[in-house]
PDB file of N, CA and C in Angstrom:
ATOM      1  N   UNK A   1     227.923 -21.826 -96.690  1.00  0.00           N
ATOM      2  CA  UNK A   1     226.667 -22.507 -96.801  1.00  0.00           C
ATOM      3  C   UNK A   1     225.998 -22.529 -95.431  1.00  0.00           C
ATOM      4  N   UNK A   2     225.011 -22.215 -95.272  1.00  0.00           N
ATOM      5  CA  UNK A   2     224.243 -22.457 -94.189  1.00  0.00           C
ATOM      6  C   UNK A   2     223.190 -23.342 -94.114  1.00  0.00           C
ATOM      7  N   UNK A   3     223.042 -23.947 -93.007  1.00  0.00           N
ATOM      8  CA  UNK A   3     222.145 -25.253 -92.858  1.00  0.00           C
ATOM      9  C   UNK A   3     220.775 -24.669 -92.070  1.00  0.00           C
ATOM     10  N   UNK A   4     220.024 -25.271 -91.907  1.00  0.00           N
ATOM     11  CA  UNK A   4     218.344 -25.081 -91.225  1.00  0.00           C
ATOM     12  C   UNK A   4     217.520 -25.988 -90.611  1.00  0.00           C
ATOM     13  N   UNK A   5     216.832 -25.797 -90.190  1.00  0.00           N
ATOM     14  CA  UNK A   5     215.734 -26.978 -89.523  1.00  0.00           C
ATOM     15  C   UNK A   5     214.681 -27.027 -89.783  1.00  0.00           C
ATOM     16  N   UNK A   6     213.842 -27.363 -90.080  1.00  0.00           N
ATOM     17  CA  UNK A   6     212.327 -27.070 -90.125  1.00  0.00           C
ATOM     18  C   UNK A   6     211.765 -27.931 -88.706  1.00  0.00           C
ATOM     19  N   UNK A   7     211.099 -27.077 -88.071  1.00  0.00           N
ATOM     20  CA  UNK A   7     210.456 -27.716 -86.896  1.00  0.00           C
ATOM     21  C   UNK A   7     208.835 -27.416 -86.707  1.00  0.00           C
ATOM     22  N   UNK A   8     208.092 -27.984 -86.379  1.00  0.00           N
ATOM     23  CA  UNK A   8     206.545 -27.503 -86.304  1.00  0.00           C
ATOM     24  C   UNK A   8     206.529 -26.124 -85.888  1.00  0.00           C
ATOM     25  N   UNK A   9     205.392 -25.308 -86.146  1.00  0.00           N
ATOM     26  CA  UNK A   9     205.083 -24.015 -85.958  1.00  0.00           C
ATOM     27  C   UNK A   9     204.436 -23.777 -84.674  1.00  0.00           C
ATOM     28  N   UNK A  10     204.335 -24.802 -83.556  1.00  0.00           N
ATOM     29  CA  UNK A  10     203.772 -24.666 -82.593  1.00  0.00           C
ATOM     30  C   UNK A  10     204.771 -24.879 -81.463  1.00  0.00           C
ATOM     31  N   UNK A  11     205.513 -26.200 -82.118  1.00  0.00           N
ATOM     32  CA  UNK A  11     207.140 -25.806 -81.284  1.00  0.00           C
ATOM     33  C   UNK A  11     207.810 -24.827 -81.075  1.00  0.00           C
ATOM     34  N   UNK A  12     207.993 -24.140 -82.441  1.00  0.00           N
ATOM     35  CA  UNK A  12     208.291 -22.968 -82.587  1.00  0.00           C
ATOM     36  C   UNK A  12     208.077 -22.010 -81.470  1.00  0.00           C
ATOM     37  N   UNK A  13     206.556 -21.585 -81.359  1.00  0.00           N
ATOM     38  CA  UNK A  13     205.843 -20.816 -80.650  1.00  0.00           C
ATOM     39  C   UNK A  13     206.254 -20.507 -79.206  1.00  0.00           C
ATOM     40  N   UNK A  14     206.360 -21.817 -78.705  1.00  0.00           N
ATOM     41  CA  UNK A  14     206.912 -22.553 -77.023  1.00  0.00           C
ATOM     42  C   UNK A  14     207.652 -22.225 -77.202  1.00  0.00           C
ATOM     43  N   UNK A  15     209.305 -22.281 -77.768  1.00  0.00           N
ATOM     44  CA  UNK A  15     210.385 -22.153 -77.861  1.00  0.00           C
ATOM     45  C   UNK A  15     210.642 -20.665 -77.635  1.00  0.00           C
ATOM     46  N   UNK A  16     210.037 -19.906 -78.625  1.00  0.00           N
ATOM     47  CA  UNK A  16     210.159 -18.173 -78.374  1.00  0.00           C
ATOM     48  C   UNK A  16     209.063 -17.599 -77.222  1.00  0.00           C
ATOM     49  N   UNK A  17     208.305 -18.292 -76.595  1.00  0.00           N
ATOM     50  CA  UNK A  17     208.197 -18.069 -75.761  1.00  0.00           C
ATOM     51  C   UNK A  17     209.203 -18.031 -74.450  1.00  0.00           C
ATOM     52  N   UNK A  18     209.677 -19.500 -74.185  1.00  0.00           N
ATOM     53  CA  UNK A  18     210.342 -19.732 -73.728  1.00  0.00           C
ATOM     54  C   UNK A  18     211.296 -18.895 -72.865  1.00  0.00           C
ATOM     55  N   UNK A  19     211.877 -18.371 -74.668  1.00  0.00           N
ATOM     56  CA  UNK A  19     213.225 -17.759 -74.805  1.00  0.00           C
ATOM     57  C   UNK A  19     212.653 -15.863 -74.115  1.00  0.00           C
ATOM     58  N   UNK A  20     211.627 -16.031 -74.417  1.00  0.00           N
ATOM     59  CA  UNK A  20     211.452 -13.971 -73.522  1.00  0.00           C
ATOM     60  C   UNK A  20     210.786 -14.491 -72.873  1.00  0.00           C
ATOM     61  N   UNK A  21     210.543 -15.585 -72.155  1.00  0.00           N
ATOM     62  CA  UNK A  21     210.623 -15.359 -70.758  1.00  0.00           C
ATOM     63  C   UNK A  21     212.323 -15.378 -69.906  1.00  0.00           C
ATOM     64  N   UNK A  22     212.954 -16.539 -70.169  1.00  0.00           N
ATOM     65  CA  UNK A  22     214.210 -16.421 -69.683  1.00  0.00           C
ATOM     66  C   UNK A  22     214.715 -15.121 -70.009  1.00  0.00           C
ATOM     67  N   UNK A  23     214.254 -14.213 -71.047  1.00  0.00           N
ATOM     68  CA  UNK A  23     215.005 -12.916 -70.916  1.00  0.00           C
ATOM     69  C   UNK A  23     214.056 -12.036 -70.116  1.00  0.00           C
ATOM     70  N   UNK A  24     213.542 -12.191 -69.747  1.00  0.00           N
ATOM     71  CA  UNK A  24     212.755 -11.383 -68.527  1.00  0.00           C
ATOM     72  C   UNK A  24     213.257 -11.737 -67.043  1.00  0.00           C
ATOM     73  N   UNK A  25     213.121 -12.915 -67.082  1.00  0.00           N
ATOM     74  CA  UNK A  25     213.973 -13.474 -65.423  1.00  0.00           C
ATOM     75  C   UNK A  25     215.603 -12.957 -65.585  1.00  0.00           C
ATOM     76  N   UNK A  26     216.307 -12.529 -66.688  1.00  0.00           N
ATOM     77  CA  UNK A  26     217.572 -12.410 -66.586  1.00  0.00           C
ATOM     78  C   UNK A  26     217.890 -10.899 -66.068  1.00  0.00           C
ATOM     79  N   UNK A  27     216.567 -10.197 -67.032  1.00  0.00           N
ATOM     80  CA  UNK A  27     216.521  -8.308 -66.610  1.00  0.00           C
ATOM     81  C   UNK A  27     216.325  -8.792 -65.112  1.00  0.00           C
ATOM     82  N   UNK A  28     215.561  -9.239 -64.940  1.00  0.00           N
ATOM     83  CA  UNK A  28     214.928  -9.165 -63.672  1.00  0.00           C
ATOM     84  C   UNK A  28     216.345  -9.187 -62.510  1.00  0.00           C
ATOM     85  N   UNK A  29     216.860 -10.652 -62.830  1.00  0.00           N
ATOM     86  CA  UNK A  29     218.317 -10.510 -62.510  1.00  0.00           C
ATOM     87  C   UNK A  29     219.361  -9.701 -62.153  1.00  0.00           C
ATOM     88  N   UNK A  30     219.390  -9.088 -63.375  1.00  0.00           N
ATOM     89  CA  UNK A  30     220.450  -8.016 -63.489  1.00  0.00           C
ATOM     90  C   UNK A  30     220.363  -6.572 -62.434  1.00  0.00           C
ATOM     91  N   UNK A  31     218.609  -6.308 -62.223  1.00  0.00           N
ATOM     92  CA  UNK A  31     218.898  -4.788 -61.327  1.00  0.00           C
ATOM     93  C   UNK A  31     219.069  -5.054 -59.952  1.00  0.00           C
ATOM     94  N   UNK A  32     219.690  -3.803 -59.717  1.00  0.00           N
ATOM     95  CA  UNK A  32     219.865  -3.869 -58.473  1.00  0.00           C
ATOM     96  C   UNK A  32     219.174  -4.523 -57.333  1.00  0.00           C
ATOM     97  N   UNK A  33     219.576  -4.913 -56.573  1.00  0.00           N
ATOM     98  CA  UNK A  33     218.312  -5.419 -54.886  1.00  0.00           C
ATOM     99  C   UNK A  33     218.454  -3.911 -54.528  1.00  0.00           C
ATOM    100  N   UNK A  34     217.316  -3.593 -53.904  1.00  0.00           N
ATOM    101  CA  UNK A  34     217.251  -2.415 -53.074  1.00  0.00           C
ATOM    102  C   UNK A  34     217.929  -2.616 -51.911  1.00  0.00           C
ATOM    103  N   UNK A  35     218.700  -1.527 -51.255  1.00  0.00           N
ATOM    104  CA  UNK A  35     219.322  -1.686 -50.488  1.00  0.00           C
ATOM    105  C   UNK A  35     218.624  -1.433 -49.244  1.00  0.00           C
ATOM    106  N   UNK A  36     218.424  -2.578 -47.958  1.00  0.00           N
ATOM    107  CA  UNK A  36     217.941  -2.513 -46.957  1.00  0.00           C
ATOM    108  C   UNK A  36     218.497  -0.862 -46.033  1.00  0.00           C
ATOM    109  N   UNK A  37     217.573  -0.582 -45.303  1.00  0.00           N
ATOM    110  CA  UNK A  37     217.717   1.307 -44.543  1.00  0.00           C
ATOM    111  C   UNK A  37     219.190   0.416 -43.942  1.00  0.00           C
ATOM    112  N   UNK A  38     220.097   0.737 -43.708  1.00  0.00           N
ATOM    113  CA  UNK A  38     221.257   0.458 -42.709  1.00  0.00           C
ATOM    114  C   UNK A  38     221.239   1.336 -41.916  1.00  0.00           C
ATOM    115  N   UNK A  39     220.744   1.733 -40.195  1.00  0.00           N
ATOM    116  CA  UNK A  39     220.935   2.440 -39.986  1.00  0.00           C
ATOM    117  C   UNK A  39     221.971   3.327 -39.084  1.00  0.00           C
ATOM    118  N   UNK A  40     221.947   4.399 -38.776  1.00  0.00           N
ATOM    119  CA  UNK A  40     223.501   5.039 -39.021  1.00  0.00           C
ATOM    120  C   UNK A  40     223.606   5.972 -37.377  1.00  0.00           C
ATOM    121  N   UNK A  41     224.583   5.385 -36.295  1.00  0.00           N
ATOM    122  CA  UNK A  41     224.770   5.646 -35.116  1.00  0.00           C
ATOM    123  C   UNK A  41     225.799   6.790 -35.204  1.00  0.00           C
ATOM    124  N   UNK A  42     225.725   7.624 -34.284  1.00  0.00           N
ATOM    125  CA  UNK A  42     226.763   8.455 -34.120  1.00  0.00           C
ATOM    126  C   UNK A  42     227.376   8.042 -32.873  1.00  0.00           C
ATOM    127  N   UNK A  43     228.827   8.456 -32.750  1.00  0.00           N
ATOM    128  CA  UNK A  43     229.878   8.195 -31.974  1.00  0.00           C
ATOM    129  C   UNK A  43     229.824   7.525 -30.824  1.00  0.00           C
ATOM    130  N   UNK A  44     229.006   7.913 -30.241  1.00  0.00           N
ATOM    131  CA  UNK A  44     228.760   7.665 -28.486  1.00  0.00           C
ATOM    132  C   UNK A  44     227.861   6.173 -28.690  1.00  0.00           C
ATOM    133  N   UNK A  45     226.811   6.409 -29.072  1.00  0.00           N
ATOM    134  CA  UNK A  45     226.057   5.233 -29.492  1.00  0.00           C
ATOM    135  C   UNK A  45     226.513   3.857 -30.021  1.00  0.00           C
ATOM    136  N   UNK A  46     227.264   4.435 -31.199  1.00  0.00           N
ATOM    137  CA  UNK A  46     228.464   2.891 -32.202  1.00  0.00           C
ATOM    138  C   UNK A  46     229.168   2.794 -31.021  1.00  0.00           C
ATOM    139  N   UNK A  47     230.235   3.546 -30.640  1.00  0.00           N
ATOM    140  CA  UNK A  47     231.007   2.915 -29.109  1.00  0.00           C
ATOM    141  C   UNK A  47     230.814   2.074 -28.016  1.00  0.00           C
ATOM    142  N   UNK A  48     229.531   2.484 -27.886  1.00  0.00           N
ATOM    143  CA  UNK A  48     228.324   1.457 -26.468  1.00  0.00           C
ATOM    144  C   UNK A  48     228.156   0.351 -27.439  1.00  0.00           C
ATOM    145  N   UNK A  49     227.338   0.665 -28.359  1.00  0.00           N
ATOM    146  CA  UNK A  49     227.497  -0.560 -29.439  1.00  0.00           C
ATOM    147  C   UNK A  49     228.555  -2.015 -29.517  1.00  0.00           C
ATOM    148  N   UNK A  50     229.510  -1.596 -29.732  1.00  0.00           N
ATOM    149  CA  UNK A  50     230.723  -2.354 -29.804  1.00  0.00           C
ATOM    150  C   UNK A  50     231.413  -3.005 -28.614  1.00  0.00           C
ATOM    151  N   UNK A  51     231.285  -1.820 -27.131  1.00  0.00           N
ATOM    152  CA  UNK A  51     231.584  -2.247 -25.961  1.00  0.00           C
ATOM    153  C   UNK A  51     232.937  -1.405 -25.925  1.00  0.00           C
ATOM    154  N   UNK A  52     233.109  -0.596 -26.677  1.00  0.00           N
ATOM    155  CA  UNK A  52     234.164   0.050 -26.684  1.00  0.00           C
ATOM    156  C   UNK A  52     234.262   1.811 -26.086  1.00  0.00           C
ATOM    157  N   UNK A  53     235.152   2.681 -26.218  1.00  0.00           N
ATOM    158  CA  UNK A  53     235.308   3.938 -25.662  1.00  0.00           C
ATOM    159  C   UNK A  53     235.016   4.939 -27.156  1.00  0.00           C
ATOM    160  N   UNK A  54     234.485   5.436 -27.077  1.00  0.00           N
ATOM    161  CA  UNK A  54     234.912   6.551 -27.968  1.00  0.00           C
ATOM    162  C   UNK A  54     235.785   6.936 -28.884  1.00  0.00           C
ATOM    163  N   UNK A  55     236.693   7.097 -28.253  1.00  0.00           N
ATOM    164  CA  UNK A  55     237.801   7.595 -28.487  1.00  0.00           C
ATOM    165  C   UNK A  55     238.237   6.305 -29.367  1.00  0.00           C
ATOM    166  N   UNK A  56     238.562   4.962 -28.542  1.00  0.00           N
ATOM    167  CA  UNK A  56     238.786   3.991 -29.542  1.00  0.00           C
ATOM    168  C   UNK A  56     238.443   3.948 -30.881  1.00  0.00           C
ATOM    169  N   UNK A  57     237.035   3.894 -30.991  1.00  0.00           N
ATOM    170  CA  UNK A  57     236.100   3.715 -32.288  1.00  0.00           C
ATOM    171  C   UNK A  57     236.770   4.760 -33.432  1.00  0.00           C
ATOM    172  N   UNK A  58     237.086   5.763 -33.077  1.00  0.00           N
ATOM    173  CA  UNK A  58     237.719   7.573 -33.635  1.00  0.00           C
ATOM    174  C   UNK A  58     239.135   6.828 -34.481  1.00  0.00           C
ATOM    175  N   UNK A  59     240.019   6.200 -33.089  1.00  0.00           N
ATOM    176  CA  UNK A  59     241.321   6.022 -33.663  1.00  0.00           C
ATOM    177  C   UNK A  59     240.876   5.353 -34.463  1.00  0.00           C
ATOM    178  N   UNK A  60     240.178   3.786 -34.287  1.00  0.00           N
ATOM    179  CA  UNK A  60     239.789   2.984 -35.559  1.00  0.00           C
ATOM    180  C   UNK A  60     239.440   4.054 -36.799  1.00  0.00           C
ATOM    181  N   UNK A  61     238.331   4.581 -36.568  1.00  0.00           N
ATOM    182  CA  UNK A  61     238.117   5.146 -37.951  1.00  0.00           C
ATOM    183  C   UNK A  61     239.858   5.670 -38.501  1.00  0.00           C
ATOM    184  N   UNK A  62     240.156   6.817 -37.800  1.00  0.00           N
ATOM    185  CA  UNK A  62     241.940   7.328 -38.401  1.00  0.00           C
ATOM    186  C   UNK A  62     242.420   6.715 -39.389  1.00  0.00           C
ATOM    187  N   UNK A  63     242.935   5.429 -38.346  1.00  0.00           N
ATOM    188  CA  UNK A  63     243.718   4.496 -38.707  1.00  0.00           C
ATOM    189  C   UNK A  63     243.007   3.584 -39.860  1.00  0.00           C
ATOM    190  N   UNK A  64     241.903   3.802 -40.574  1.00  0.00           N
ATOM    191  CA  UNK A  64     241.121   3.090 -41.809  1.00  0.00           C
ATOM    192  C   UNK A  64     240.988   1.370 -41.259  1.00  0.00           C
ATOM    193  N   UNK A  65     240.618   1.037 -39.957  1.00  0.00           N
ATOM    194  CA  UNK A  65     239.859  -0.185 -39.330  1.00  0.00           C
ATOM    195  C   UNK A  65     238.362  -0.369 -39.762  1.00  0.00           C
ATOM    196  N   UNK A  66     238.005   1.078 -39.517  1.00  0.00           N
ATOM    197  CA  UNK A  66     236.371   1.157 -39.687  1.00  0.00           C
ATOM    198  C   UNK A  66     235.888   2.258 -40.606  1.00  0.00           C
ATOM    199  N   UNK A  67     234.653   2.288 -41.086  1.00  0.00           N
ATOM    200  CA  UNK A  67     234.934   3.281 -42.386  1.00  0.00           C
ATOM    201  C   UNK A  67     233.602   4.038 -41.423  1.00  0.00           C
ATOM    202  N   UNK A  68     233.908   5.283 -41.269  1.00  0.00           N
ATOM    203  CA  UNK A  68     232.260   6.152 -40.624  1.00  0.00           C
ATOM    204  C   UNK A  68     232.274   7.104 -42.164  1.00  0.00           C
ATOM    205  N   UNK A  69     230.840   7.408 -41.572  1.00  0.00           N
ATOM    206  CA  UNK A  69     230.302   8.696 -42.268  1.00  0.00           C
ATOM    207  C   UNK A  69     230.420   9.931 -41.598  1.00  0.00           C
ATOM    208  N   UNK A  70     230.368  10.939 -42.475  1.00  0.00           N
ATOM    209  CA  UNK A  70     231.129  12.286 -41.963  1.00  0.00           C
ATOM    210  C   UNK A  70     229.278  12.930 -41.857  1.00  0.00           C
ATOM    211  N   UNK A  71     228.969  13.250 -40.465  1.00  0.00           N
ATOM    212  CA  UNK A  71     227.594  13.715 -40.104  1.00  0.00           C
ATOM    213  C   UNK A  71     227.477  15.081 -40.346  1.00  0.00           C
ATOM    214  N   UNK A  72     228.476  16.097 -39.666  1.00  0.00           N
ATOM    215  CA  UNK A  72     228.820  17.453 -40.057  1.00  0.00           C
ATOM    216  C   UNK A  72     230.037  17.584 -39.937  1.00  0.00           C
ATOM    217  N   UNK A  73     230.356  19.029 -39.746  1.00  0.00           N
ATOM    218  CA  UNK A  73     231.646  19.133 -39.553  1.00  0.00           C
ATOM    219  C   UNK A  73     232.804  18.776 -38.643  1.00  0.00           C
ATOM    220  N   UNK A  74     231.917  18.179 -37.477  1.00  0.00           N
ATOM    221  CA  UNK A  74     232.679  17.592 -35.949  1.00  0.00           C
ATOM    222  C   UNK A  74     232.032  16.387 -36.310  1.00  0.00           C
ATOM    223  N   UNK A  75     231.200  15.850 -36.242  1.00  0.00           N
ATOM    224  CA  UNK A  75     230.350  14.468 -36.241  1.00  0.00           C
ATOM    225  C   UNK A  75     230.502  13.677 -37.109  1.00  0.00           C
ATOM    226  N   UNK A  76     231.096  11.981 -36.699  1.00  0.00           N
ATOM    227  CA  UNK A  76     231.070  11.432 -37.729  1.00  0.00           C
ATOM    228  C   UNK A  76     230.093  10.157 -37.074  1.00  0.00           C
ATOM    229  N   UNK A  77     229.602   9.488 -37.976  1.00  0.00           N
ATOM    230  CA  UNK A  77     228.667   8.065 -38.009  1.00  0.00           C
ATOM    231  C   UNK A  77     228.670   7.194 -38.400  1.00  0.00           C
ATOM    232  N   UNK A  78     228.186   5.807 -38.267  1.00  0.00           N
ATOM    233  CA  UNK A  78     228.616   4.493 -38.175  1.00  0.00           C
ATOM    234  C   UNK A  78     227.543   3.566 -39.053  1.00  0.00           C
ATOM    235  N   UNK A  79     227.445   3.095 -39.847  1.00  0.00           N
ATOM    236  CA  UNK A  79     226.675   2.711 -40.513  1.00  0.00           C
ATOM    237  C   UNK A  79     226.583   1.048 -39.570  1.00  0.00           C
ATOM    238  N   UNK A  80     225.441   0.443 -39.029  1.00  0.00           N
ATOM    239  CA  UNK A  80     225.377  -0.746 -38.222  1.00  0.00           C
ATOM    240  C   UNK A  80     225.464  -1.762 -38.947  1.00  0.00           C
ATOM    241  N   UNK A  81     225.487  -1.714 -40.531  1.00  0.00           N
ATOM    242  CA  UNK A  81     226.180  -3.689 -40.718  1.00  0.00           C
ATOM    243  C   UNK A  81     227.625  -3.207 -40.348  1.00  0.00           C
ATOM    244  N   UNK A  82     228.308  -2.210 -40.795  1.00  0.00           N
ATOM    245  CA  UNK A  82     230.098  -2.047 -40.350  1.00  0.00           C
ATOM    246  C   UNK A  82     230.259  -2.433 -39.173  1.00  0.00           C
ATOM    247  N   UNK A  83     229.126  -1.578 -37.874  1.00  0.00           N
ATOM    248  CA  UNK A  83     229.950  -1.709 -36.705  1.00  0.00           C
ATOM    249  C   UNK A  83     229.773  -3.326 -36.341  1.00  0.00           C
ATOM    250  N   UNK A  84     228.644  -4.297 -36.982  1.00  0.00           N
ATOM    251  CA  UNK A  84     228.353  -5.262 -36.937  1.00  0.00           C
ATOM    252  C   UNK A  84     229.613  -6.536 -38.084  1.00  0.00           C
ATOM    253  N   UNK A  85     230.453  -5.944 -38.354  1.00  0.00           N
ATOM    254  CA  UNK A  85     231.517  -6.705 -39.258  1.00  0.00           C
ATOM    255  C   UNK A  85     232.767  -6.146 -38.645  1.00  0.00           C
ATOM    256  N   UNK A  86     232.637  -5.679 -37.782  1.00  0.00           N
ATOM    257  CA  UNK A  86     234.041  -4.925 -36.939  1.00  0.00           C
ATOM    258  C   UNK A  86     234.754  -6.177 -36.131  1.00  0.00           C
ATOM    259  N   UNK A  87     233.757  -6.095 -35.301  1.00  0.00           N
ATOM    260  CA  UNK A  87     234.660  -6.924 -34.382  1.00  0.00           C
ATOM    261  C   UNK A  87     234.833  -8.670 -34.976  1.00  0.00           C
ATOM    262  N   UNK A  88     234.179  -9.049 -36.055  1.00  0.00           N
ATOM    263  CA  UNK A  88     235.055 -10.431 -36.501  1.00  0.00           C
ATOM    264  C   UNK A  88     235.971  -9.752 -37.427  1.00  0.00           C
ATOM    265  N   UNK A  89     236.266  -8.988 -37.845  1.00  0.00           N
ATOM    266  CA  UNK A  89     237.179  -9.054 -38.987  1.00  0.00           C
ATOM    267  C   UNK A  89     238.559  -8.586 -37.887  1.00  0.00           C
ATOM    268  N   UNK A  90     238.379  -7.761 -37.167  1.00  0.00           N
ATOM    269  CA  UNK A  90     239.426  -7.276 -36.144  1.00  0.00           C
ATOM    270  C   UNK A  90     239.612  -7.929 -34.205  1.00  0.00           C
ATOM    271  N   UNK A  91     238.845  -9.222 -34.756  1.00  0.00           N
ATOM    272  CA  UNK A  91     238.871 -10.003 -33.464  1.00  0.00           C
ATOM    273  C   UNK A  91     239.896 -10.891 -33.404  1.00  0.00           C
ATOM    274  N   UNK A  92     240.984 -10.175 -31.816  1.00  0.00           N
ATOM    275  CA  UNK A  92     242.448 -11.062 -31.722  1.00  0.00           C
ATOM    276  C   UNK A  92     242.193 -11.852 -30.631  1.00  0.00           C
ATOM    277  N   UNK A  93     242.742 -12.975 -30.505  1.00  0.00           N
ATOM    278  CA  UNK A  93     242.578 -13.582 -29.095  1.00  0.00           C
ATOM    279  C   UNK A  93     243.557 -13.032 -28.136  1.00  0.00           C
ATOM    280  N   UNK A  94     243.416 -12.886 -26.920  1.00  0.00           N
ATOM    281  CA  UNK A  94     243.997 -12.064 -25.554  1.00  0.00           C
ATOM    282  C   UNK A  94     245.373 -12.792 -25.243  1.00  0.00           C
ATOM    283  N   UNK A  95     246.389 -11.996 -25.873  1.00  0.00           N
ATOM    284  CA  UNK A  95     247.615 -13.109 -25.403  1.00  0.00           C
ATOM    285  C   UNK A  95     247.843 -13.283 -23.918  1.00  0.00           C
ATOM    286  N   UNK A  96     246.433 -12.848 -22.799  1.00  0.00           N
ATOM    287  CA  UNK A  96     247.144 -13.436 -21.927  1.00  0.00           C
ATOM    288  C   UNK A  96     245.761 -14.570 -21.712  1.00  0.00           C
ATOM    289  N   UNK A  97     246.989 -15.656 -20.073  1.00  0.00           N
ATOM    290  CA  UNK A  97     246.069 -16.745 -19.742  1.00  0.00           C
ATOM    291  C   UNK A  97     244.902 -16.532 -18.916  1.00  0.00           C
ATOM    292  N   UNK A  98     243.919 -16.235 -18.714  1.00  0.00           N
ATOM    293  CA  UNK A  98     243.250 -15.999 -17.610  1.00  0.00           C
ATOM    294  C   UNK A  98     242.729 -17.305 -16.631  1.00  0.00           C
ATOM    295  N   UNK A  99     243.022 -18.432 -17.282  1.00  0.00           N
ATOM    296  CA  UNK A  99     243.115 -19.826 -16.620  1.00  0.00           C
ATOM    297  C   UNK A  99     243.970 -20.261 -15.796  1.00  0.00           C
ATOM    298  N   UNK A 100     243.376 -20.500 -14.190  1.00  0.00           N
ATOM    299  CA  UNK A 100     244.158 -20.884 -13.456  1.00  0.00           C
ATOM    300  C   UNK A 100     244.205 -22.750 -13.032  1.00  0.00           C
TER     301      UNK A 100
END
């Protein structure tokens, strides 16, 4: 058995309105954000960047610390929110004292 309501026809109206609008704010919701340009340093540059050597930044990448992009076949690059999430996620304090 199923039950029903009868409600005014103008309530009604509001109500399904209502209701596609909240389904419009929900699409709206759902797509993607465009993704801001991140832009993308090569080796020498991300290194100065960071305060670091070269070579360091390289082993990081190796060793899967930092994730680069592969530029060509020698060249790889640094996307700047990464090199900008590097050093808190891999920041140790200096086991020594420098306090005298």
């Amino acid at each position: 058995m199923q039950s029903f309501l009868l409600i005014p026809e103008s309530e009604w109206l509001a109500l399904r309105a209502e209701v596609s609008q909240l389904a419009q704010q929900v699409a709206q919701l759902l797509q993607p954000a465009p993704a801001a340009s991140d832009q993308i340093l090569p080796t020498e540059q991300a290194a100065a960047y960071l305060g670091l050597c070269a070579e360091s930044l390289r082993r990081a990448r190796r060793v899967g610390r930092i994730q680069g992009v592969r530029l060509n076949e020698k060249d790889w690059g640094y996307r700047r929110s990464v090199l900008d999430a590097y050093p808190l996620r891999y920041h140790r304090p200096s086991p020594f004292n420098y306090s005298i």
